[in-house]
N, C-alpha and C. Protein backbone atom coordinates (compact mmCIF):
# COMPACT_ATOMS: atom_id res chain seq x y z
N UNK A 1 129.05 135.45 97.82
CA UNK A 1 129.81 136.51 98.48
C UNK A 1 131.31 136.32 98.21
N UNK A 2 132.41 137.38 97.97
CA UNK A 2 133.30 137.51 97.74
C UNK A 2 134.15 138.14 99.06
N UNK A 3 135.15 137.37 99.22
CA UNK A 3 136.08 137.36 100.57
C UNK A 3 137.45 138.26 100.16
N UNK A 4 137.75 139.30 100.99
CA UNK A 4 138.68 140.47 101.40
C UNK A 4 139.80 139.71 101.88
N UNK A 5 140.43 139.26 101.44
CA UNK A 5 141.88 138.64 102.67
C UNK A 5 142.37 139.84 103.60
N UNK A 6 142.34 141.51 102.84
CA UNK A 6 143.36 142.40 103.30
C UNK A 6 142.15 143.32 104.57
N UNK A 7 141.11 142.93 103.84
CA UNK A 7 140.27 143.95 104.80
C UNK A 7 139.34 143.27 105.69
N UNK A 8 139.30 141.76 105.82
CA UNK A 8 138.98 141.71 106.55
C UNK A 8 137.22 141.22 106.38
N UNK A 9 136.38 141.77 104.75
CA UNK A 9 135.24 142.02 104.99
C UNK A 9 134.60 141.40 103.49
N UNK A 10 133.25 141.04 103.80
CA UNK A 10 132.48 140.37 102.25
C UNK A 10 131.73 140.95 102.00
N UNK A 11 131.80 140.84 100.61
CA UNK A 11 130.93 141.85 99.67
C UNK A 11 130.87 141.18 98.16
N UNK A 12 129.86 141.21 97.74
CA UNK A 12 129.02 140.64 96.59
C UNK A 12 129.96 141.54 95.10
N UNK A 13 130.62 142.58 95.17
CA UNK A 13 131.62 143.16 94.62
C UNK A 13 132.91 141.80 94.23
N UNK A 14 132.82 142.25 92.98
CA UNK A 14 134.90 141.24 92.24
C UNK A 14 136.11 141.81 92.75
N UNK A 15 135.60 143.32 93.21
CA UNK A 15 136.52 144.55 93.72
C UNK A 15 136.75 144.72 94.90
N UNK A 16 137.27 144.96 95.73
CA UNK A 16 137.03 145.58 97.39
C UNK A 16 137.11 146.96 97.50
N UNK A 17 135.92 147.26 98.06
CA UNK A 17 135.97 148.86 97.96
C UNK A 17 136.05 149.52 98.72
N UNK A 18 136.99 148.78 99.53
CA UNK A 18 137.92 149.68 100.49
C UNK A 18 139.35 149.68 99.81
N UNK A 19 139.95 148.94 99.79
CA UNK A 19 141.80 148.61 99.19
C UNK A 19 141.56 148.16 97.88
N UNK A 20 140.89 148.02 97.13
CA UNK A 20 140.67 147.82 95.77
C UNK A 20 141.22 146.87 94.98
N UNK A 21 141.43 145.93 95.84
CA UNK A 21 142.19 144.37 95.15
C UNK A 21 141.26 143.39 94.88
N UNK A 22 141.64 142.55 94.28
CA UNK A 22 140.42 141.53 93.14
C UNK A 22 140.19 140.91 94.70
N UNK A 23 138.99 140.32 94.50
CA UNK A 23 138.82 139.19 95.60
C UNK A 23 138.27 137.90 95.38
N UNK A 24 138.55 137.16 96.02
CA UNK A 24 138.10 135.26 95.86
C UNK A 24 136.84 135.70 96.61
N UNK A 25 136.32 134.41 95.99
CA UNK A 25 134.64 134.06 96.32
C UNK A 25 135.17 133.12 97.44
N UNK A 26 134.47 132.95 98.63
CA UNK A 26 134.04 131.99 100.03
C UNK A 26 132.67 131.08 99.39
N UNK A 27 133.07 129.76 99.53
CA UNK A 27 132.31 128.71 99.31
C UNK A 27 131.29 128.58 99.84
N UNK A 28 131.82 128.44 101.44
CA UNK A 28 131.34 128.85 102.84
C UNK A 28 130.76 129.64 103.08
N UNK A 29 130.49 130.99 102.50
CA UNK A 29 129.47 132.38 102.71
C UNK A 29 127.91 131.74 102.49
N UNK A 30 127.54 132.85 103.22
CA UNK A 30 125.27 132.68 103.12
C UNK A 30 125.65 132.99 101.82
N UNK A 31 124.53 132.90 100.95
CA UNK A 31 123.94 133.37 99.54
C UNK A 31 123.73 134.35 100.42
N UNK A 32 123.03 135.47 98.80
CA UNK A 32 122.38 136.34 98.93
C UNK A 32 121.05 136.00 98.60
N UNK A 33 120.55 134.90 98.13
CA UNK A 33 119.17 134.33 97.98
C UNK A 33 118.95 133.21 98.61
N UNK A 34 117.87 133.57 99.31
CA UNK A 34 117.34 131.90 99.85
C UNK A 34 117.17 130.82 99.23
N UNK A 35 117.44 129.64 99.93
CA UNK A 35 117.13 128.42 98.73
C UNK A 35 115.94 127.99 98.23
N UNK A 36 115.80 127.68 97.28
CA UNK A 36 114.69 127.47 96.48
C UNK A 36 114.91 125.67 96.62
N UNK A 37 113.64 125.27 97.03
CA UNK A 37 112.97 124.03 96.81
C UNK A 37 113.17 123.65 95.50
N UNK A 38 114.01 122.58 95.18
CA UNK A 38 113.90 122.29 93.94
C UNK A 38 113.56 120.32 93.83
N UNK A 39 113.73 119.82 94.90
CA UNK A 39 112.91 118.17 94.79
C UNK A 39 111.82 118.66 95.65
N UNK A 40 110.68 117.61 95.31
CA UNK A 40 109.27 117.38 95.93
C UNK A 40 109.23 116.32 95.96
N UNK A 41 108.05 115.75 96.98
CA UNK A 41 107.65 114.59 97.34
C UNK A 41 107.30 114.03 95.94
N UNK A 42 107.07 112.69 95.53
CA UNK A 42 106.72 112.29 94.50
C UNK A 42 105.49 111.38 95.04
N UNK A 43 104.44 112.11 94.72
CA UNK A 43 103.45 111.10 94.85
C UNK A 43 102.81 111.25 93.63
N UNK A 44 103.37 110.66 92.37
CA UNK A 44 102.75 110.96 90.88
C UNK A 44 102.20 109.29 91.08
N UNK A 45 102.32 108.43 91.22
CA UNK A 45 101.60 107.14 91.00
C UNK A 45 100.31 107.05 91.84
N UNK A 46 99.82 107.60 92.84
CA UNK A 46 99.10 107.88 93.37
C UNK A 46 97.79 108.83 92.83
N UNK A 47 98.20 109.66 92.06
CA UNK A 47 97.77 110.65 91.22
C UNK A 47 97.18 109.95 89.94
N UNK A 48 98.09 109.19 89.10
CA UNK A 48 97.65 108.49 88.21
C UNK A 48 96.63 107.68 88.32
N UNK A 49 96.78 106.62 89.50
CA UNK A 49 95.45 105.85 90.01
C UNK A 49 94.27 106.35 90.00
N UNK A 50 94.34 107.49 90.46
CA UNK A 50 93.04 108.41 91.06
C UNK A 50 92.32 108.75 89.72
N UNK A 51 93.35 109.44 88.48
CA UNK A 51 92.63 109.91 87.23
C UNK A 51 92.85 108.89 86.50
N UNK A 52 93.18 107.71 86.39
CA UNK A 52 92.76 106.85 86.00
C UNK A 52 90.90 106.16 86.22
N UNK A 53 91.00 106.16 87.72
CA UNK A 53 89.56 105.33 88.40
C UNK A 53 88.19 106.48 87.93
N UNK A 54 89.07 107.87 88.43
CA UNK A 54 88.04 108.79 87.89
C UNK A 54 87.47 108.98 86.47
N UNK A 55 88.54 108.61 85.69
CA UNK A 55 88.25 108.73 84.19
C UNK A 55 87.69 107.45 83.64
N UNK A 56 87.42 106.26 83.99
CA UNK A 56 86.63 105.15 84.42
C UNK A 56 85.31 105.52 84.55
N UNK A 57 85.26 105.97 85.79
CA UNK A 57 83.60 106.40 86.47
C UNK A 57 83.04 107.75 84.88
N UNK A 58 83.82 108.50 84.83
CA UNK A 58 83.38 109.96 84.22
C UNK A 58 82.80 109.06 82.28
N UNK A 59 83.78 108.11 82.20
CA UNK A 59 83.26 107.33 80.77
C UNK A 59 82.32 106.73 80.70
N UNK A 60 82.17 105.79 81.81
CA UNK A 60 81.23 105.07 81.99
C UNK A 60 80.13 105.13 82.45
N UNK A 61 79.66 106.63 83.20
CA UNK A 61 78.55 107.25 83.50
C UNK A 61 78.39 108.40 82.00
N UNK A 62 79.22 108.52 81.19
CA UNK A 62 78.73 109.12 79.82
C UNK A 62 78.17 107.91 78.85
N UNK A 63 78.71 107.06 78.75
CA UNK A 63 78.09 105.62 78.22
C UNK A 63 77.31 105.48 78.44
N UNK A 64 77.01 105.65 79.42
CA UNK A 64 75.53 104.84 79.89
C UNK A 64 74.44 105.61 80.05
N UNK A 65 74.44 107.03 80.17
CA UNK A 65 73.46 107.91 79.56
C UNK A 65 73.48 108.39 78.41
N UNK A 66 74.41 108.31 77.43
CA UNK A 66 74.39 108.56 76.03
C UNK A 66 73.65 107.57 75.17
N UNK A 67 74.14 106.04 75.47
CA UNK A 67 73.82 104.89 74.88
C UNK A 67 72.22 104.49 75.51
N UNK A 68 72.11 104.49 76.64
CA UNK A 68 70.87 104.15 77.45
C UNK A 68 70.71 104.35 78.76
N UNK A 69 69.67 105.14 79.03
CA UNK A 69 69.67 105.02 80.34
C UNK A 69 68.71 103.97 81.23
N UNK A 70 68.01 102.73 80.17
CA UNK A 70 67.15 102.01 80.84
C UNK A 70 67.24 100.83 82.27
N UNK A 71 69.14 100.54 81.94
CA UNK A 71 69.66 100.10 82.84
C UNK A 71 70.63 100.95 83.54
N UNK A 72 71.09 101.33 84.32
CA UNK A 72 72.03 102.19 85.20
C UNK A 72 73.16 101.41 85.54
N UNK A 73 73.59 100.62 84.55
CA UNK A 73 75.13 99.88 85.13
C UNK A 73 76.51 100.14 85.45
N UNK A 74 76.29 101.90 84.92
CA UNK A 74 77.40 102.73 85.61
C UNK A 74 77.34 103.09 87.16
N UNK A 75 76.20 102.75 87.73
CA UNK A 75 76.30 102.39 89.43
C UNK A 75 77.27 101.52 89.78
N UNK A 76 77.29 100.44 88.87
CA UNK A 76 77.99 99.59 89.83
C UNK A 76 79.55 100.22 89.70
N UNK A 77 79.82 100.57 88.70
CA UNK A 77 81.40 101.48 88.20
C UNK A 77 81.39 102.32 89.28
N UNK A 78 80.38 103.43 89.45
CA UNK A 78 80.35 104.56 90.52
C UNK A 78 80.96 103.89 92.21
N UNK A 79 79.82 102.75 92.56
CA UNK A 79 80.38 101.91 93.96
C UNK A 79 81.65 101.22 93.87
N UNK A 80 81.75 101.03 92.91
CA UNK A 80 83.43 100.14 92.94
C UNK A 80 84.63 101.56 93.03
N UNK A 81 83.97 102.56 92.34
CA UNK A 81 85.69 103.19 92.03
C UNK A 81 85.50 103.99 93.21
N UNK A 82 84.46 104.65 94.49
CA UNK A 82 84.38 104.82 95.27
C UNK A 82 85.07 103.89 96.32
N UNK A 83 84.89 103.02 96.24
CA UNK A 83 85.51 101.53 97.49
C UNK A 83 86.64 101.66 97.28
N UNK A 84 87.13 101.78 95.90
CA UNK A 84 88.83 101.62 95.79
C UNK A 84 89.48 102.62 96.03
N UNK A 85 88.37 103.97 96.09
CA UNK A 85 89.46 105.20 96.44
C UNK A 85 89.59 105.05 98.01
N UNK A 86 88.33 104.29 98.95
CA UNK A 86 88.74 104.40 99.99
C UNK A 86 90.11 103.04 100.76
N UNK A 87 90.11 102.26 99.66
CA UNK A 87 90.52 101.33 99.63
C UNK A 87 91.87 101.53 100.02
N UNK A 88 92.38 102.11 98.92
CA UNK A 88 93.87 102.39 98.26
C UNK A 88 94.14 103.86 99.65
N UNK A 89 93.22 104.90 99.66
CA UNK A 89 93.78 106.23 99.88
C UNK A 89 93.68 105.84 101.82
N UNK A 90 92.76 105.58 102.07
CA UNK A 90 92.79 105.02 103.33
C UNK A 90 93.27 103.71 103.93
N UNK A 91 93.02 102.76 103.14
CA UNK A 91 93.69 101.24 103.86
C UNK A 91 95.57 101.09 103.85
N UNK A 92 95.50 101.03 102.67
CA UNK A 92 96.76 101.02 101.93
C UNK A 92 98.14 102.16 102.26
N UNK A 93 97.35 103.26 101.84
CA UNK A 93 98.40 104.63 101.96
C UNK A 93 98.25 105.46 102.87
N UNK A 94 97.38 105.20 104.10
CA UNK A 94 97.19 105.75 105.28
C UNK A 94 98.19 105.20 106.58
N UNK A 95 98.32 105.92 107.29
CA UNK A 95 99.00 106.03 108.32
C UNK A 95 97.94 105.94 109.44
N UNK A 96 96.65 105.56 108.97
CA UNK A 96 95.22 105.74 110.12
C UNK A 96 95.28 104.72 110.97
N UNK A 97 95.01 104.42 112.52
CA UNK A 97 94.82 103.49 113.45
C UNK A 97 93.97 102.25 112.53
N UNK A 98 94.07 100.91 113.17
CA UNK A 98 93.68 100.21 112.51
C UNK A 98 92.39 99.89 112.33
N UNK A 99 91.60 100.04 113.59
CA UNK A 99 90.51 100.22 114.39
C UNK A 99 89.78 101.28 113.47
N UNK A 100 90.18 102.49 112.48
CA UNK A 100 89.81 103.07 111.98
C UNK A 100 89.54 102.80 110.66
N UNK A 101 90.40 101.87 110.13
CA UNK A 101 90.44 101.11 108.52
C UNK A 101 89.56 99.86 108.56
N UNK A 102 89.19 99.61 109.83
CA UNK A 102 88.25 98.34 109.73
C UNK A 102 87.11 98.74 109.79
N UNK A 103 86.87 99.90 110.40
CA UNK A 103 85.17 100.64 110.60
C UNK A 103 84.93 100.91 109.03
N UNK A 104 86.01 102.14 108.64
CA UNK A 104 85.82 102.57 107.17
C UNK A 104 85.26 101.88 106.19
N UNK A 105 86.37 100.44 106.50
CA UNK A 105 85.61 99.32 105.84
C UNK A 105 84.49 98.61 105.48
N UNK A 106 84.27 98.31 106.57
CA UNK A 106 82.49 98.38 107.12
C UNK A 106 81.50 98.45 106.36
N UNK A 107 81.79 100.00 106.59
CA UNK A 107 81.05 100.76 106.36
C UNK A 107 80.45 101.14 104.58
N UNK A 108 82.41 101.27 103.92
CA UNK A 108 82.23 101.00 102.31
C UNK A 108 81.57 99.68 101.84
N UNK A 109 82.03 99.05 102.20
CA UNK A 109 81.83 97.46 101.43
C UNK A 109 80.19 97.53 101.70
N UNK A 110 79.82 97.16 103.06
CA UNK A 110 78.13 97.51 103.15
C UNK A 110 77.21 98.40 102.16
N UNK A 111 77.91 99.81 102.07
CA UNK A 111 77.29 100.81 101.01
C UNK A 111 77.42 100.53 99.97
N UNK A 112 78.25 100.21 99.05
CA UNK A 112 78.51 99.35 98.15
C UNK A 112 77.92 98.53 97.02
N UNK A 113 77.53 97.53 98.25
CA UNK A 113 76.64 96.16 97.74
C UNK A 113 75.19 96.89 98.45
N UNK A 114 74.92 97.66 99.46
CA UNK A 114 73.32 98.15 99.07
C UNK A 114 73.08 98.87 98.16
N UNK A 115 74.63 99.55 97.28
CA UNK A 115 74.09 99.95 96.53
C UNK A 115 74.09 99.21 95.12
N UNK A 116 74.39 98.32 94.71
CA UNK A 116 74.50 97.34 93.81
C UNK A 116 73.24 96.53 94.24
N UNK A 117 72.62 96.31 95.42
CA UNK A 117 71.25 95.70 95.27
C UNK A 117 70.16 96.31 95.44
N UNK A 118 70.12 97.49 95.60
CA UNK A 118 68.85 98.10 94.94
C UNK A 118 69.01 98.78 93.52
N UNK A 119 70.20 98.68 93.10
CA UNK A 119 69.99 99.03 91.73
C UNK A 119 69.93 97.77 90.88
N UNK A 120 69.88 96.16 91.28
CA UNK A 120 69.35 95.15 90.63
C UNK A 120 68.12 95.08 91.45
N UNK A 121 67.33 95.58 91.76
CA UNK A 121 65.85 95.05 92.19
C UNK A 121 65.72 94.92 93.45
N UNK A 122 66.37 95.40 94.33
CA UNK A 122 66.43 95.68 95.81
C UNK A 122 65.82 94.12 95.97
N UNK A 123 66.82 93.45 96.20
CA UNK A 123 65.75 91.78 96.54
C UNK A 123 65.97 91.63 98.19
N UNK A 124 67.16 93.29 98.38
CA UNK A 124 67.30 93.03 100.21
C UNK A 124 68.47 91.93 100.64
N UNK A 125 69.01 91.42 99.96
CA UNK A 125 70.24 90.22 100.05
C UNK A 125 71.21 90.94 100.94
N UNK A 126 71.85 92.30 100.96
CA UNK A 126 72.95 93.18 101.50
C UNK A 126 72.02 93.53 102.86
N UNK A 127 70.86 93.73 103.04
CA UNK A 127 70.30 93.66 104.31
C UNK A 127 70.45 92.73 104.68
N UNK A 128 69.59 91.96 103.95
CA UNK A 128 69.30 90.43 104.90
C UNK A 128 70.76 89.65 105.50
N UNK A 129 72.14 89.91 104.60
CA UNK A 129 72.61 88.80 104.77
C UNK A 129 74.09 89.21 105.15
N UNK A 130 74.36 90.54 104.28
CA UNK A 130 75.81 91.29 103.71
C UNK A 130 76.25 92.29 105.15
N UNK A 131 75.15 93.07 105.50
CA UNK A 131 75.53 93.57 106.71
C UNK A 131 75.59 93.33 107.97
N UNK A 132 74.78 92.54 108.39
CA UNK A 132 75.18 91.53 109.62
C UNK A 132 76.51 90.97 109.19
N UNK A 133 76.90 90.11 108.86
CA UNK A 133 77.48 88.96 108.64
C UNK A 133 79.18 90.10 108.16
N UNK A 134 79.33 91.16 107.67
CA UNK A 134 80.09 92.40 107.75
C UNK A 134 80.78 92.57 109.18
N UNK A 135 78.93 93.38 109.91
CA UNK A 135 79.44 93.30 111.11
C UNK A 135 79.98 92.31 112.24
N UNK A 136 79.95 91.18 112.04
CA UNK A 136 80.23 90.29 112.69
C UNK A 136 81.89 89.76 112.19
N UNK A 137 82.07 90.30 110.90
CA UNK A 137 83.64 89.96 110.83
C UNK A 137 84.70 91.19 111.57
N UNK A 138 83.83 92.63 111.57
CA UNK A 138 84.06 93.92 111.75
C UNK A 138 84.59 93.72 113.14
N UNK A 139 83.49 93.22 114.08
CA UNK A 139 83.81 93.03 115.36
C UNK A 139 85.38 91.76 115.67
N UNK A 140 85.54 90.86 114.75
CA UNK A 140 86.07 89.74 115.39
C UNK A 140 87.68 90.49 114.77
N UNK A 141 87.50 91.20 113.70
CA UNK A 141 88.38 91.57 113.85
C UNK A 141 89.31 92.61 114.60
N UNK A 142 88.58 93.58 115.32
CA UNK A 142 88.91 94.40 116.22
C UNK A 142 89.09 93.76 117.45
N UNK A 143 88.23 92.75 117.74
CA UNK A 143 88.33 92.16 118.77
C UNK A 143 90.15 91.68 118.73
N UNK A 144 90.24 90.86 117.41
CA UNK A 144 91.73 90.57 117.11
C UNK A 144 92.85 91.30 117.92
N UNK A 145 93.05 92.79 117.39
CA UNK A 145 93.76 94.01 117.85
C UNK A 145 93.96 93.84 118.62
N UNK A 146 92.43 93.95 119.61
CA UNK A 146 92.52 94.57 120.68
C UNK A 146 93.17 93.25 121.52
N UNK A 147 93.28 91.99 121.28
CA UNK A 147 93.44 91.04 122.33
C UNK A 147 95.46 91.06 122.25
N UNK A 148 95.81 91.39 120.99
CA UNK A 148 96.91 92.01 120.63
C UNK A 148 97.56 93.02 121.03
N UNK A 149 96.81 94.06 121.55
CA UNK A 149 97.08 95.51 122.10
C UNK A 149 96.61 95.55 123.14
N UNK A 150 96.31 95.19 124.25
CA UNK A 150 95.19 95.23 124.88
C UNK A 150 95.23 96.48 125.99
N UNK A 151 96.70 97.45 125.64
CA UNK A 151 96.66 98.83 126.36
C UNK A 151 95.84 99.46 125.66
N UNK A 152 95.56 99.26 123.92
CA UNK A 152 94.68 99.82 123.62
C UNK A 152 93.37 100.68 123.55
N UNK A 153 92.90 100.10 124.63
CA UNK A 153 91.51 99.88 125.18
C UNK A 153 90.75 101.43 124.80
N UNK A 154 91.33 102.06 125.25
CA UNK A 154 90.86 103.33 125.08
C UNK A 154 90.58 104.06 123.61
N UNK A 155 91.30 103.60 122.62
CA UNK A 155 91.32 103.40 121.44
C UNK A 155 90.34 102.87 120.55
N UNK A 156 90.92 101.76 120.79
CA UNK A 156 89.39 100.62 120.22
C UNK A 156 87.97 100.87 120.92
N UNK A 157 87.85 101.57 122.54
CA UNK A 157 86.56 101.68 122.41
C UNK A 157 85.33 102.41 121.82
N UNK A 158 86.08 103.52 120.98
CA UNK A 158 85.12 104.62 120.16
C UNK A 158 84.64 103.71 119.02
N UNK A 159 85.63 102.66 118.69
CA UNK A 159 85.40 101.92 117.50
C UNK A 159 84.61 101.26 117.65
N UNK A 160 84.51 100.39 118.92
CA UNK A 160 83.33 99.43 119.69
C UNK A 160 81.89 100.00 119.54
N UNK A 161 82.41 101.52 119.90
CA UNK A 161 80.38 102.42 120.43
C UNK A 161 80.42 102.62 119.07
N UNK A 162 80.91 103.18 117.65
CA UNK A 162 80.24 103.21 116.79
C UNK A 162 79.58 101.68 115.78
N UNK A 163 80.34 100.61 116.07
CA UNK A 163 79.53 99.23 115.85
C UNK A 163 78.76 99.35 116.90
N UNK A 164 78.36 99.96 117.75
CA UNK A 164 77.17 99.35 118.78
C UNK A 164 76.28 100.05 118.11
N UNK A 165 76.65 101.41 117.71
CA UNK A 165 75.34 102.32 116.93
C UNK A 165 74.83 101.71 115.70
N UNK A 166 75.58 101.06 114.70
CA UNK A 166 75.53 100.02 113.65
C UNK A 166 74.20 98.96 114.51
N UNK A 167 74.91 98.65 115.64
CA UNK A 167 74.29 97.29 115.86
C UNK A 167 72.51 98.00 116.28
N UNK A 168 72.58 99.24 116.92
CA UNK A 168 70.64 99.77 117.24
C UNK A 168 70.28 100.15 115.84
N UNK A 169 71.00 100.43 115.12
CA UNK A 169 70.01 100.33 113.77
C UNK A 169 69.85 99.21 113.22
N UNK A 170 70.64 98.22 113.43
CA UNK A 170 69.86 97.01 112.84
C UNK A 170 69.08 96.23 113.63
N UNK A 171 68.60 96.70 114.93
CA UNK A 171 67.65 96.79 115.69
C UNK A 171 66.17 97.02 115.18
N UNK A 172 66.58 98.45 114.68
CA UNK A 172 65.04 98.34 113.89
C UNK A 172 64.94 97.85 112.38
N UNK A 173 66.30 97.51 111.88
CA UNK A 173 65.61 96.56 110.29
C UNK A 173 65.43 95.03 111.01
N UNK A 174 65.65 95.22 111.79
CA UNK A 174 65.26 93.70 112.18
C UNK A 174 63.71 93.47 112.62
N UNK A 175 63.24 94.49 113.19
CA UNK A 175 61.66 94.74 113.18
C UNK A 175 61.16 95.68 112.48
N UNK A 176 61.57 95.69 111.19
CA UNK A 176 60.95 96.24 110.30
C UNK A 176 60.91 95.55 109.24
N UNK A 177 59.87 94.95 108.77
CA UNK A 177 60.18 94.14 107.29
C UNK A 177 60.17 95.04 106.25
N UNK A 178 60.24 96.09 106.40
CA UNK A 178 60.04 97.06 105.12
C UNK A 178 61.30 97.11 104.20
N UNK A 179 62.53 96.54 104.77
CA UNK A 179 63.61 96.82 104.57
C UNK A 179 64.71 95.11 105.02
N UNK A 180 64.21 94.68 105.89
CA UNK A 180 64.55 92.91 106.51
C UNK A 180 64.02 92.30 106.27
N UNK A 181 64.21 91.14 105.51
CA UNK A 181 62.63 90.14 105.12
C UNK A 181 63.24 88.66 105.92
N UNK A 182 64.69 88.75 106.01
CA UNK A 182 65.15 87.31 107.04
C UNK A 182 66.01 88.21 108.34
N UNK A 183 65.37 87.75 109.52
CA UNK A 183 65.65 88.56 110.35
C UNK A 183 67.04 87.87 111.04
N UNK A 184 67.32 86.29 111.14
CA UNK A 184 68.20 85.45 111.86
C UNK A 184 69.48 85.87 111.81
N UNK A 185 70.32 86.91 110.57
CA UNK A 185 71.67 87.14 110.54
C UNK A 185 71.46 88.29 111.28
N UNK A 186 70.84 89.41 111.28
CA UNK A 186 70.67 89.89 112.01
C UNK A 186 70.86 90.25 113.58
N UNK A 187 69.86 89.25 113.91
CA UNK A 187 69.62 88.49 115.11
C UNK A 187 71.18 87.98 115.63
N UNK A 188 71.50 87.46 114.69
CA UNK A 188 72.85 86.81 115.23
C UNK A 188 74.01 88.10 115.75
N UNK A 189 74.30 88.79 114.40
CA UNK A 189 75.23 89.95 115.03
C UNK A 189 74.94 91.14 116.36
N UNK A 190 73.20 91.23 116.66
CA UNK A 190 73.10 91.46 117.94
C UNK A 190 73.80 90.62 119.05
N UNK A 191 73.11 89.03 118.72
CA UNK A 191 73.68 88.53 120.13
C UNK A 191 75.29 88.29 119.77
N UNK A 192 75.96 88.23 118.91
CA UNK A 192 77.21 88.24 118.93
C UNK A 192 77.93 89.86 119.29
N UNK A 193 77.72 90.79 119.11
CA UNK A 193 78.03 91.74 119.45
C UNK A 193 77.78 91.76 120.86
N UNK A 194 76.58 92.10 121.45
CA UNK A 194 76.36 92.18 122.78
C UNK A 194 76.86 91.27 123.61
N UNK A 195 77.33 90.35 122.87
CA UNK A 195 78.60 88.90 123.93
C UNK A 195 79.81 89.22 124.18
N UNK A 196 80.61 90.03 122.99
CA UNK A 196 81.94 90.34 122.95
C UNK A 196 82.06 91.75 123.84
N UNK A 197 80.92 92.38 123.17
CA UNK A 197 80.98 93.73 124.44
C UNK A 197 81.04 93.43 126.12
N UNK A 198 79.91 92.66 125.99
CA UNK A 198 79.64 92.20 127.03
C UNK A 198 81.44 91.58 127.87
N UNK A 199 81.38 90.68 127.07
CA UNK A 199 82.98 90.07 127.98
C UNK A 199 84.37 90.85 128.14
N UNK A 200 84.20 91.87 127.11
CA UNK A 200 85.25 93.20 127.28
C UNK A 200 85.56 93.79 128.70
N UNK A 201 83.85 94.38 128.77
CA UNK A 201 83.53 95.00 130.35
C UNK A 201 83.95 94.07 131.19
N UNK A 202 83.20 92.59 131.04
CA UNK A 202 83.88 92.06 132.47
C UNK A 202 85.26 91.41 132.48
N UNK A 203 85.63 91.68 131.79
CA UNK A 203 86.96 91.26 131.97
C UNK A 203 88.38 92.43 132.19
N UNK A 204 87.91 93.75 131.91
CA UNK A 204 88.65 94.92 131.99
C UNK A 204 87.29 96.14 132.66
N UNK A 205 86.48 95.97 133.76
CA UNK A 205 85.42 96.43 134.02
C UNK A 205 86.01 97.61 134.74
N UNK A 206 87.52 97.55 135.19
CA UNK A 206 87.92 98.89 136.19
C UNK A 206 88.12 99.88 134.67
N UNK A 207 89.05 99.37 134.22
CA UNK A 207 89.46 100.52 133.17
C UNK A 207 88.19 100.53 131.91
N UNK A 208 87.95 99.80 131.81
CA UNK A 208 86.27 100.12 131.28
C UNK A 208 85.30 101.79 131.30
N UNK A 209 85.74 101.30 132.92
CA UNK A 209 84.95 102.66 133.37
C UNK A 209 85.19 103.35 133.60
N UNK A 210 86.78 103.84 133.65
CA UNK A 210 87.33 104.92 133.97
C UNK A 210 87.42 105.37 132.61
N UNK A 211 87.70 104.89 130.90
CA UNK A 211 87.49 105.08 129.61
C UNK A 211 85.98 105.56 129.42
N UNK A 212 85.16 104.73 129.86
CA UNK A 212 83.77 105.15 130.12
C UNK A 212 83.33 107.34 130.55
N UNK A 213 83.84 106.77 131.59
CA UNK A 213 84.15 108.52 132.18
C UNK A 213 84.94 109.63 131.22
N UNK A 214 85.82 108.96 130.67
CA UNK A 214 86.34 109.93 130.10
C UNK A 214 86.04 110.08 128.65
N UNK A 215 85.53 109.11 127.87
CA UNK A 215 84.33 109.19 127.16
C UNK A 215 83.35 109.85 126.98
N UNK A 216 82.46 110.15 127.91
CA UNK A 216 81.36 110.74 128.27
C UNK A 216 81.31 112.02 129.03
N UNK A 217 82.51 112.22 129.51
CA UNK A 217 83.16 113.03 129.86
C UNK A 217 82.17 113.80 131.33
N UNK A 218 82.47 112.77 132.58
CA UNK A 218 81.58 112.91 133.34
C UNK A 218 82.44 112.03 134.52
């Protein structure tokens, strides 16, 4: 915009077209165009990782059905570059509660290696041995947090009831040999779970249950 000293008034005009004298430009004036975005966030290394890991998995599942498909060793490529996307995109570059990166965890690493042992011969090792013994670091470490945070409570306990749901399904691989063939690690992360739960409640049993209530929403 171009500034009038004599009249008083701005106008996008070199001229004033009222008194007709040249006019200076105001530094200080609005545009007549809105600003245009011209930096962005830079998350290009982030990007690269990703089509990097992907272009990994996409080669190495063409390899391995081009060349042979008698062994499937692009599984194990498939479970790894899966773990690392949750690895990197959730552990690492997330802003997620912590209580939430340790479940996630869990949960990948477990899927993972069951799936790396039934694609060597399901011998059951990630049952028998990998997911208990998971959950039992899963718990000690939340437990950690929480003895750290301990306003928390309300927080960490959704994290608690979904390891408890973890813990009734391995309820039934534990009486099921179809799927458990050593039941003792097992066994163990029940009674270790149901101890730590257990001493939570009695030791915070008022606000327990008032989280409880509002939980359940009752």
């Amino acid at each position: 915009m171009n500034d009038c000293t004599i009249c008083q008034i701005k106008t996008p005009h070199h001229v004033c077209p009222v008194c007709q004298h040249e006019l200076t430009s105001d530094p200080h004036s609005e545009s007549l165009y809105p600003e245009v975005q011209t930096t962005f966030r830079k998350n290009s290394k982030k990007k690269i990782i990703f089509f990097i890991m992907i272009s990994m998995l996409a080669i190495s599942i063409f390899i391995n059905f081009t060349v042979s498909t008698t062994v499937l060793w692009s599984l194990y490529v498939l479970g790894s570059v899966l773990y690392a996307i949750i690895l990197i995109n959730h552990t690492f570059l997330s802003d997620a509660h912590s209580g939430s990166k340790v479940l996630l965890q869990l949960c990948g690493l477990s899927l993972m290696l069951i799936l790396f042992d039934i694609n060597s011969g399901f011998y059951r090792w990630s049952i028998n041995y990998v997911v208990p013994f998971f959950g039992i670091m899963a718990i000690t470490v939340i437990t950690f947090f929480l003895l750290r945070n301990p306003n928390d409570l309300k927080i960490y306990f959704k994290y608690y009831f979904f390891l408890l749901l973890i813990n009734l399904v391995l309820v039934g691989l534990v009486n099921s040999s179809l799927y458990s063939t050593v039941q003792w690690p097992s066994a163990m992360f029940l009674f270790y779970s149901t101890f730590i739960l257990g001493g939570i409640v009695f030791f915070s049993y008022r606000k327990m249950k008032v989280e409880l209530k509002r939980f359940f929403h009752f």
